[in-house]
C-alpha atoms as a PDB file:
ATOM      1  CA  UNK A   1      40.410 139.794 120.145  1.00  0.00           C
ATOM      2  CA  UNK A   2      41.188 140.166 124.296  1.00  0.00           C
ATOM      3  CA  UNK A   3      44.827 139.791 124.890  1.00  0.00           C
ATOM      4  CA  UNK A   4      44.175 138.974 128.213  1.00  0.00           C
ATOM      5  CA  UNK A   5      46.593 135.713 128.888  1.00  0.00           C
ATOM      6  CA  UNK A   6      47.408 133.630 131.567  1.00  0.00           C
ATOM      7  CA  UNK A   7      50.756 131.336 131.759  1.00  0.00           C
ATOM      8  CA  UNK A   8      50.084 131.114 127.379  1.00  0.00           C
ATOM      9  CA  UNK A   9      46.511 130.919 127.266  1.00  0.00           C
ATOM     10  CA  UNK A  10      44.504 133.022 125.462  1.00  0.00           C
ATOM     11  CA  UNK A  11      41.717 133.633 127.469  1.00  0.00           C
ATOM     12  CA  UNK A  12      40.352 136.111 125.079  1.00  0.00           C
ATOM     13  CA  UNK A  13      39.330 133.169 123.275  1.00  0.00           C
ATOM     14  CA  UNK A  14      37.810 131.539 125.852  1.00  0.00           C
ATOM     15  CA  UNK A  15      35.668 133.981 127.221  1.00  0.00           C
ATOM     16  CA  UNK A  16      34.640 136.097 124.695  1.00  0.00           C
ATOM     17  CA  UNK A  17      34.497 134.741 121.285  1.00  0.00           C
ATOM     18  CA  UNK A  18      32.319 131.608 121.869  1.00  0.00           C
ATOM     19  CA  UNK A  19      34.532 128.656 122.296  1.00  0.00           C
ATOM     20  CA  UNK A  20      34.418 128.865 125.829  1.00  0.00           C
ATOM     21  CA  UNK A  21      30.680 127.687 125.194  1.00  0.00           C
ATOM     22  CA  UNK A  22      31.490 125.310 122.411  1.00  0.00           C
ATOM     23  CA  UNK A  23      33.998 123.919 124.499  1.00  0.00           C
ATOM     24  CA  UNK A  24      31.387 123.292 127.203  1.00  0.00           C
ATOM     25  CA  UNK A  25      28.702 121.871 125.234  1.00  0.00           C
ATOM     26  CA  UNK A  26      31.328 119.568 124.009  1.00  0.00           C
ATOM     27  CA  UNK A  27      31.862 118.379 127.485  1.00  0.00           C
ATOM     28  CA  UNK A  28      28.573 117.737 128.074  1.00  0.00           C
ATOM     29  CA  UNK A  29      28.053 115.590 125.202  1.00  0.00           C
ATOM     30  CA  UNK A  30      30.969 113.492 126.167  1.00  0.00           C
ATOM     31  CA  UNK A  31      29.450 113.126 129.705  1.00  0.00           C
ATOM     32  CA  UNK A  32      26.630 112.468 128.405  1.00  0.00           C
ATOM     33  CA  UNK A  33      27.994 109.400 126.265  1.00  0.00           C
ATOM     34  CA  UNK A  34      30.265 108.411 128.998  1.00  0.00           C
ATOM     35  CA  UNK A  35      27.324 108.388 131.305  1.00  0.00           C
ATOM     36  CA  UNK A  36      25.233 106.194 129.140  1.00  0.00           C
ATOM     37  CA  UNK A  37      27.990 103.883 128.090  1.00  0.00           C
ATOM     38  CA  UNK A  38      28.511 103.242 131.820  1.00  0.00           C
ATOM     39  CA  UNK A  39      24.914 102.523 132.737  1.00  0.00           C
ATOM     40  CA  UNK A  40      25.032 100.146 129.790  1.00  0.00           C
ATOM     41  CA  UNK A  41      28.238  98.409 130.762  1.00  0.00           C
ATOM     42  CA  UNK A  42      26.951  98.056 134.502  1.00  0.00           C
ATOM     43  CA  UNK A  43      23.863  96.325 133.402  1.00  0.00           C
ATOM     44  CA  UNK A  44      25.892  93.837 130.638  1.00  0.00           C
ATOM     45  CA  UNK A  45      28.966  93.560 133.724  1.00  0.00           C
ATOM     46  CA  UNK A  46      25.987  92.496 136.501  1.00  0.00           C
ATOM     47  CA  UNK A  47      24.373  90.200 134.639  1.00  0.00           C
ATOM     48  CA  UNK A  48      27.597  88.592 132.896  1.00  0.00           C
ATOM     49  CA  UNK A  49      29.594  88.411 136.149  1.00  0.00           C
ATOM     50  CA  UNK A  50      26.296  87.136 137.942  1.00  0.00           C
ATOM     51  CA  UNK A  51      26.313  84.512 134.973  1.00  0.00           C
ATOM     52  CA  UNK A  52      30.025  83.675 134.929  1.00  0.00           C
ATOM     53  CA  UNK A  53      29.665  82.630 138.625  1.00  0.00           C
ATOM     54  CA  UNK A  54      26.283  80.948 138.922  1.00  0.00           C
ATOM     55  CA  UNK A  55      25.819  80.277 134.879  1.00  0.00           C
ATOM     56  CA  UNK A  56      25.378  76.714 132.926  1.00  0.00           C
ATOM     57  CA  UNK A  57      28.989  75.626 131.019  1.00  0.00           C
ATOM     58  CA  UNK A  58      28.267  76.677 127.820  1.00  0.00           C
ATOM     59  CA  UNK A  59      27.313  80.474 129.315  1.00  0.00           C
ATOM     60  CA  UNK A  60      30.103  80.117 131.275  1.00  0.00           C
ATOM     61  CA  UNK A  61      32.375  79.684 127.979  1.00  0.00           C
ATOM     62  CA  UNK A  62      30.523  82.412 125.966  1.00  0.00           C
ATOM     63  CA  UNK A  63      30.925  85.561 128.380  1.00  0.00           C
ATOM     64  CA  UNK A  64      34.316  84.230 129.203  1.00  0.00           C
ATOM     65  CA  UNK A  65      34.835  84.548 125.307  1.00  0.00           C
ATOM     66  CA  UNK A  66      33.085  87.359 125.367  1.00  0.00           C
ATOM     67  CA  UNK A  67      35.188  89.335 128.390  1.00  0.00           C
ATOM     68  CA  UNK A  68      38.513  88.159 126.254  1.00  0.00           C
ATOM     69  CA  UNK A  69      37.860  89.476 122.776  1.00  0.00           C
ATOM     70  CA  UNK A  70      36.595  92.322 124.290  1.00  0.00           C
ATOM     71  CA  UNK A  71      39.318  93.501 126.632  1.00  0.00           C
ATOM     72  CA  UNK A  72      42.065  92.859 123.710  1.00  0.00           C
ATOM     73  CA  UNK A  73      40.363  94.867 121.280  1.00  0.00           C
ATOM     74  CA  UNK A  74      41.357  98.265 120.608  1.00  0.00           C
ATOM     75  CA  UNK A  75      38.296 100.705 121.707  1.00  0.00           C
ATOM     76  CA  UNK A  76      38.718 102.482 118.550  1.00  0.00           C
ATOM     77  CA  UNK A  77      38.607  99.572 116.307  1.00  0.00           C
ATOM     78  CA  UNK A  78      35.875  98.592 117.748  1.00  0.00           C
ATOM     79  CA  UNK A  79      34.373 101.893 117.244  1.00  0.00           C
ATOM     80  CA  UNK A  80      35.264 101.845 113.840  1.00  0.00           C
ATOM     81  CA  UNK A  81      33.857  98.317 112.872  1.00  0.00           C
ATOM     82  CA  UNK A  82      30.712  98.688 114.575  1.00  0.00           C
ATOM     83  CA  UNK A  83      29.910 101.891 112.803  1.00  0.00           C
ATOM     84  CA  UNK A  84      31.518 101.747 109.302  1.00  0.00           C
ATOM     85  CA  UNK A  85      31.599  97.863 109.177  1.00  0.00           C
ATOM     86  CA  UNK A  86      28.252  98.150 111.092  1.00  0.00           C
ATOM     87  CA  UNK A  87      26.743 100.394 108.336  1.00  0.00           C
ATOM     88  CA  UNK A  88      27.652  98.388 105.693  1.00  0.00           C
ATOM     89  CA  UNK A  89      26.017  95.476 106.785  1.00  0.00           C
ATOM     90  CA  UNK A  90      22.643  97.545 107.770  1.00  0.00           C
ATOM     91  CA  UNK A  91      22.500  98.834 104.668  1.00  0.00           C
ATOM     92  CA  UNK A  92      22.808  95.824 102.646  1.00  0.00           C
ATOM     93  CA  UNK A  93      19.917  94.249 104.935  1.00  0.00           C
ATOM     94  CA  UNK A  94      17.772  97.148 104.485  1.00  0.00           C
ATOM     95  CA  UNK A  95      18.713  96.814 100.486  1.00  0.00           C
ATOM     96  CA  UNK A  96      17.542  93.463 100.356  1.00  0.00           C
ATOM     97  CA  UNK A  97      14.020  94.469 102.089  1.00  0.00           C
ATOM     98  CA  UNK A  98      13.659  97.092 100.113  1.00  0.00           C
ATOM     99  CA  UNK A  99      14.265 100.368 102.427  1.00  0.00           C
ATOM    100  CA  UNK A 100      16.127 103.122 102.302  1.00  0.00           C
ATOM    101  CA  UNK A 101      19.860 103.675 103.592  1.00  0.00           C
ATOM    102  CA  UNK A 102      20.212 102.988 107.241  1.00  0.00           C
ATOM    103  CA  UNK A 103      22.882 105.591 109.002  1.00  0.00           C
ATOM    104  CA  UNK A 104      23.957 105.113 112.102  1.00  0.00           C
ATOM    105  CA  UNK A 105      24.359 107.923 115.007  1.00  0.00           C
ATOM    106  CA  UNK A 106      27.986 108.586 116.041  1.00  0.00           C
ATOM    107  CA  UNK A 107      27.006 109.007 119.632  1.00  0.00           C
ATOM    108  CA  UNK A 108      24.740 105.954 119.454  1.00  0.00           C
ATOM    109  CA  UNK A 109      27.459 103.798 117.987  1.00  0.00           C
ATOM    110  CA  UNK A 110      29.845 105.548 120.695  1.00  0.00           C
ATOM    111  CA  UNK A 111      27.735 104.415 123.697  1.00  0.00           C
ATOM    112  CA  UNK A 112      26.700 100.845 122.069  1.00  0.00           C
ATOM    113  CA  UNK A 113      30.764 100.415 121.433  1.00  0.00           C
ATOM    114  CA  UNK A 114      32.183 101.887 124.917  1.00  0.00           C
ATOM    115  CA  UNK A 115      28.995 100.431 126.496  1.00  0.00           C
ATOM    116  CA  UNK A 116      29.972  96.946 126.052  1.00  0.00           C
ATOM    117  CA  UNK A 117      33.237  97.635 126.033  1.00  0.00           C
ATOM    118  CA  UNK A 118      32.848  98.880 129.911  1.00  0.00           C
ATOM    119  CA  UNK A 119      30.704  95.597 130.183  1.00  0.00           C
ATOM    120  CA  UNK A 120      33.252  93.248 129.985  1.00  0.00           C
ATOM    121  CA  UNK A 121      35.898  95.270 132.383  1.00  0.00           C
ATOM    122  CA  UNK A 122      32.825  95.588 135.213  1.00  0.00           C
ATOM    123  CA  UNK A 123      32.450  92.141 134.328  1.00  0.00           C
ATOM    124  CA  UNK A 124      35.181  90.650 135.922  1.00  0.00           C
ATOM    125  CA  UNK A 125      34.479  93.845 138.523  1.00  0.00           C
ATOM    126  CA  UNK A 126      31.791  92.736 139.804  1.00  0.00           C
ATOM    127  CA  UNK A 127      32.524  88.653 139.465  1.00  0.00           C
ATOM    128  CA  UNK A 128      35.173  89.988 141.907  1.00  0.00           C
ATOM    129  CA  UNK A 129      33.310  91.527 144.418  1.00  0.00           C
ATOM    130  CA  UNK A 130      30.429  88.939 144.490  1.00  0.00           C
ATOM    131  CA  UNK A 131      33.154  86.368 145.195  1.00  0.00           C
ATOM    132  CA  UNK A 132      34.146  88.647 148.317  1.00  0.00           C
ATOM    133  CA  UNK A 133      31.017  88.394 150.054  1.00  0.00           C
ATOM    134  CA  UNK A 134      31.323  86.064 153.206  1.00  0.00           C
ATOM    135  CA  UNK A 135      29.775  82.876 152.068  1.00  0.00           C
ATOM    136  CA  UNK A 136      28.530  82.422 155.997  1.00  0.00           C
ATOM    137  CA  UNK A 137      26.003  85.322 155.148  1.00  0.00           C
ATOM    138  CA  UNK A 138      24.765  83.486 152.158  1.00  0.00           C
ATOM    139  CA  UNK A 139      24.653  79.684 153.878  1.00  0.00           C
ATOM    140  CA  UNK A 140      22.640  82.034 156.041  1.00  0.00           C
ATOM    141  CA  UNK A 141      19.995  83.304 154.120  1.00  0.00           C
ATOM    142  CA  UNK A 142      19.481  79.535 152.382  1.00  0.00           C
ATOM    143  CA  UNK A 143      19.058  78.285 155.888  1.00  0.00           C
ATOM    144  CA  UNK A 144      15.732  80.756 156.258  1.00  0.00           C
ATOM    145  CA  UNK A 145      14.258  79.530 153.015  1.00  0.00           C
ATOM    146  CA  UNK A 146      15.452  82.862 150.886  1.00  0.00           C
ATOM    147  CA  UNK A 147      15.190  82.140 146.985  1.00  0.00           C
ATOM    148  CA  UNK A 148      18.405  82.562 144.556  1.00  0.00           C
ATOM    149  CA  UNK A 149      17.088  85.871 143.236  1.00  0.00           C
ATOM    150  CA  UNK A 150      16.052  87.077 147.017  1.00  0.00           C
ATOM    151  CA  UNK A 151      19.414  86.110 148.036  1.00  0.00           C
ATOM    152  CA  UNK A 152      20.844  87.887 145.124  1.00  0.00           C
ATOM    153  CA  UNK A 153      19.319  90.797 145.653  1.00  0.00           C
ATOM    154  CA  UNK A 154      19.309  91.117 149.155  1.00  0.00           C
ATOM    155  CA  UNK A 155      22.383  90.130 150.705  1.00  0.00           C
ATOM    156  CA  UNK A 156      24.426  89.560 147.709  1.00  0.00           C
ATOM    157  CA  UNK A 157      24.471  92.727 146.009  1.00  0.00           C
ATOM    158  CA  UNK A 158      24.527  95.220 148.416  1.00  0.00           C
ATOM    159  CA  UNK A 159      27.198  93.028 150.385  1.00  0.00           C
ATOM    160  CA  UNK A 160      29.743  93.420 147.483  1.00  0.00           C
ATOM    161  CA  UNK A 161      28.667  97.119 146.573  1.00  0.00           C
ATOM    162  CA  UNK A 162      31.839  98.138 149.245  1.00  0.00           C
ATOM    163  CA  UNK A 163      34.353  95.898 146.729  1.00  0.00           C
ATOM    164  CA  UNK A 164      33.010  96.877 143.498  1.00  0.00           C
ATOM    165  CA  UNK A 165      32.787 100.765 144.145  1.00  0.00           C
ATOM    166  CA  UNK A 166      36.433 101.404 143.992  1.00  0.00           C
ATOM    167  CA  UNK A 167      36.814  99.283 140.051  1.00  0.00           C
ATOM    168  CA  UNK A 168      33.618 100.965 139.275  1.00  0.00           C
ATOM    169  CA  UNK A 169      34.739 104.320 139.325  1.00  0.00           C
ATOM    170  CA  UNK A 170      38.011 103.477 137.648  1.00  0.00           C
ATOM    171  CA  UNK A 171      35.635 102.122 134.760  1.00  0.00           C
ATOM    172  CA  UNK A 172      33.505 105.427 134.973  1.00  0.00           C
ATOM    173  CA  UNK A 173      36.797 107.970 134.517  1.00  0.00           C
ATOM    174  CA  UNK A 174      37.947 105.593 131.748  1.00  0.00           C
ATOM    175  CA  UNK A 175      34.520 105.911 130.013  1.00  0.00           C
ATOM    176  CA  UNK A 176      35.062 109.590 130.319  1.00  0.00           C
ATOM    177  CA  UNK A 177      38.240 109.689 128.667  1.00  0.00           C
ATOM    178  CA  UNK A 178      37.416 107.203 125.763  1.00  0.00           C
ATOM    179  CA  UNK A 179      35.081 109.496 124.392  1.00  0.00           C
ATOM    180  CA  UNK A 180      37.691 111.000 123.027  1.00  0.00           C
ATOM    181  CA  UNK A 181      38.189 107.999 120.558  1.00  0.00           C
ATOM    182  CA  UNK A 182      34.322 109.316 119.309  1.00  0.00           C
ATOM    183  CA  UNK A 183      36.295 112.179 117.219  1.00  0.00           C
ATOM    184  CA  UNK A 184      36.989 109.731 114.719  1.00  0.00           C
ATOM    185  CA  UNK A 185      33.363 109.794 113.844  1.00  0.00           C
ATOM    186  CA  UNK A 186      33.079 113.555 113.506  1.00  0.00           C
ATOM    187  CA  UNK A 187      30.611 113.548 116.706  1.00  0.00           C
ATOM    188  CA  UNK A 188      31.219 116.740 118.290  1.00  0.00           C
ATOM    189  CA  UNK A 189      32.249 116.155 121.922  1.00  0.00           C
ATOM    190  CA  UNK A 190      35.173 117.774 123.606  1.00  0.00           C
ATOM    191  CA  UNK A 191      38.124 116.435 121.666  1.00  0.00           C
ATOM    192  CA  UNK A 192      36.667 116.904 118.095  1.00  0.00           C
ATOM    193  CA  UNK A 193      35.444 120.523 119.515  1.00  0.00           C
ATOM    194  CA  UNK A 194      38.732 121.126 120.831  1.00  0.00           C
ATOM    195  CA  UNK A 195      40.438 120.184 117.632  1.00  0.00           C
ATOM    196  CA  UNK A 196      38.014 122.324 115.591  1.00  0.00           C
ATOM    197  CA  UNK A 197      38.571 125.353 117.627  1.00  0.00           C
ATOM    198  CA  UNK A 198      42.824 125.052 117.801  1.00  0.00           C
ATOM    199  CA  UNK A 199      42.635 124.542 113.817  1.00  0.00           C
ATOM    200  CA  UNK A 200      40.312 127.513 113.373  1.00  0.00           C
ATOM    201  CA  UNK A 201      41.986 129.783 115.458  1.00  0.00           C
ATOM    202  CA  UNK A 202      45.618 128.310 115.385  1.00  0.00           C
ATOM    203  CA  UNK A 203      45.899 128.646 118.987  1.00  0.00           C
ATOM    204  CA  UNK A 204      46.237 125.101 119.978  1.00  0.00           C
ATOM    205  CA  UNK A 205      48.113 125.168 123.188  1.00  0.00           C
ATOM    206  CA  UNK A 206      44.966 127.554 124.212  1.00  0.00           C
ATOM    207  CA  UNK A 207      42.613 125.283 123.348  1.00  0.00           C
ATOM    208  CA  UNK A 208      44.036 122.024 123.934  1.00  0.00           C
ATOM    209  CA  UNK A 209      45.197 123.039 127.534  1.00  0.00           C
ATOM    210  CA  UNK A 210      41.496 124.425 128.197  1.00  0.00           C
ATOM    211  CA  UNK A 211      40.517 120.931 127.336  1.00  0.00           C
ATOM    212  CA  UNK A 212      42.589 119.319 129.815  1.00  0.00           C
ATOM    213  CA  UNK A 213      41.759 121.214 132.244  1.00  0.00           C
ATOM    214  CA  UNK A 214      37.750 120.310 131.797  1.00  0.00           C
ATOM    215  CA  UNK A 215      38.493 116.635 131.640  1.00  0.00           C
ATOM    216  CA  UNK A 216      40.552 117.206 134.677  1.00  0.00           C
ATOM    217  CA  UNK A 217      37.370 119.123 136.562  1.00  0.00           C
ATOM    218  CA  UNK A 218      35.529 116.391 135.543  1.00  0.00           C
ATOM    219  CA  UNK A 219      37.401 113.247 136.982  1.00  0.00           C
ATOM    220  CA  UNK A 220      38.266 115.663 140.417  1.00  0.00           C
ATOM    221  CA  UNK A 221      34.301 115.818 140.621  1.00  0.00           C
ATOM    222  CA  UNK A 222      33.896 112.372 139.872  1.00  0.00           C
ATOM    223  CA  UNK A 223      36.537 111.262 142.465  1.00  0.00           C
ATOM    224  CA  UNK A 224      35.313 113.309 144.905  1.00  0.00           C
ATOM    225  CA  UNK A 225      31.432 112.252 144.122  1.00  0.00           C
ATOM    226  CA  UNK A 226      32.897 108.325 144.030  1.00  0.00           C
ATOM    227  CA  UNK A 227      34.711 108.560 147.467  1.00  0.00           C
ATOM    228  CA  UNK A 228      31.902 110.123 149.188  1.00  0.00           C
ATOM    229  CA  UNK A 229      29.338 107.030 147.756  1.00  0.00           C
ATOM    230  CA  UNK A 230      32.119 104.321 149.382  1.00  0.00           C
ATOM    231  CA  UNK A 231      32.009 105.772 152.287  1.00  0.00           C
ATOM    232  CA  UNK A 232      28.183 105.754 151.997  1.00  0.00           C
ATOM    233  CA  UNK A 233      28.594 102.224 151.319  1.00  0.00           C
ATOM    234  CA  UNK A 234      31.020 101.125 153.826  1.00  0.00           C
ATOM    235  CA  UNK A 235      29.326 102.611 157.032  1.00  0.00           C
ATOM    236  CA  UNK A 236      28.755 100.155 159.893  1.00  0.00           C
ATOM    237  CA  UNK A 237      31.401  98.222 158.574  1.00  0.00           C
ATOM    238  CA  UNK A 238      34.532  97.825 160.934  1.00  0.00           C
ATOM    239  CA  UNK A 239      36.880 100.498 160.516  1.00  0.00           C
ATOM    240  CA  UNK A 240      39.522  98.060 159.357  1.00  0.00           C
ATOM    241  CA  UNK A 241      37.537  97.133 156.359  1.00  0.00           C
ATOM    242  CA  UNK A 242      36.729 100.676 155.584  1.00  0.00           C
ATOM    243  CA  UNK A 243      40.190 101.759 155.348  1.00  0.00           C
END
């Protein structure tokens, strides 16, 4: 084993006996779920905030409900219900029809939980930034005949992308870092990785440092990525309003 160190860390470890590439891969699975748990929540946060604004009463009561129970659930136990409470009750279904057990995929149940999850946060996100947009601009487009759905997707939307950007990528580091709450389930991204690696090896500042420092990479890039796609977003607006 290297001895070569740096401020503690055994980078010996890192570089040369394999972890360094487990610890990777592990990364990339939790982007991975992170990534697809945000996509998810952006579609259930558009079309919930879309309906919590323009919606009947009784839709209006469900995602309100819905955003509520949600937000003041633990992420893990919802993690936990959805795929031990969840298997449960596929099982017994599939028992009563006559098939097989049913298991569920930890990073399928990780995106379905964090997905929604994210869904109702970018709910009230994007309610937000629709609610922003001048309503001059949309009294305009009624006044040339535009449709609801043309004057959602044409002024509306892109209008409040400049107000939703900066909640959004709050939403996308937290997705990042509630992967984490997958190691729970055995599914090996970073933190279960991590943990396997410190136990094996006993070096658990090494590899528990290392791991901060690759979620840390991560949300840098993502920050960096996020600032340069407001700034996309904002141009020709008045410099006051892109401050």
């Amino acid at each position: 084993m290297s001895s070569l160190s740096i401020l503690g860390l055994d980078l010996g470890l890192l570089l040369h006996d394999g972890w360094g590439e487990a610890l990777l891969t592990g990364l990339y699975r939790s982007l991975s779920i992170a990534f697809g748990a945000f996509a998810l929540g952006l579609v259930i946060g558009t079309l919930a905030g879309i309906g919590k604004l323009h919606g009947n009463a009784l839709l209006r009561q469900l995602l309100e409900l819905y955003t509520t129970v949600v937000r003041s659930v633990p992420e893990l136990v919802l993690i936990l219900i959805v795929y031990f409470a969840g298997s449960d009750l596929l099982n017994a279904v599939s028992g009563s029809l006559g098939y097989g057990q049913v298991e569920i995929n930890g990073a399928a149940a990780g995106i379905l939980v964090l997905g929604v999850v994210q869904g109702a946060y970018a709910t009230e996100v994007i309610r937000g930034a629709i609610l922003s947009v001048p309503v001059g601009q949309i009294e305009a487009a009624q006044s040339f005949g535009m449709t609801g759905p043309a004057i959602m997707r044409r002024i509306t939307l892109p209008a409040m992308l400049p107000a939703a950007l900066p909640g959004l990528s709050n939403l996308w580091l937290i997705a990042m870092k509630d992967t984490a709450l997958l190691a729970v389930l055995g599914f090996g991204e970073l933190t279960q990785v991590t943990r396997q690696a410190a136990g094996t090896t006993k070096e658990y500042f090494t590899f528990f440092m290392a791991a901060g420092c690759l979620y840390l990479i991560a949300s840098l890039i993502s920050n960096a990525l996020s600032h340069r796609l407001e700034a996309w977003a904002r141009r020709g607006l008045p410099k006051d309003v892109r401050a």
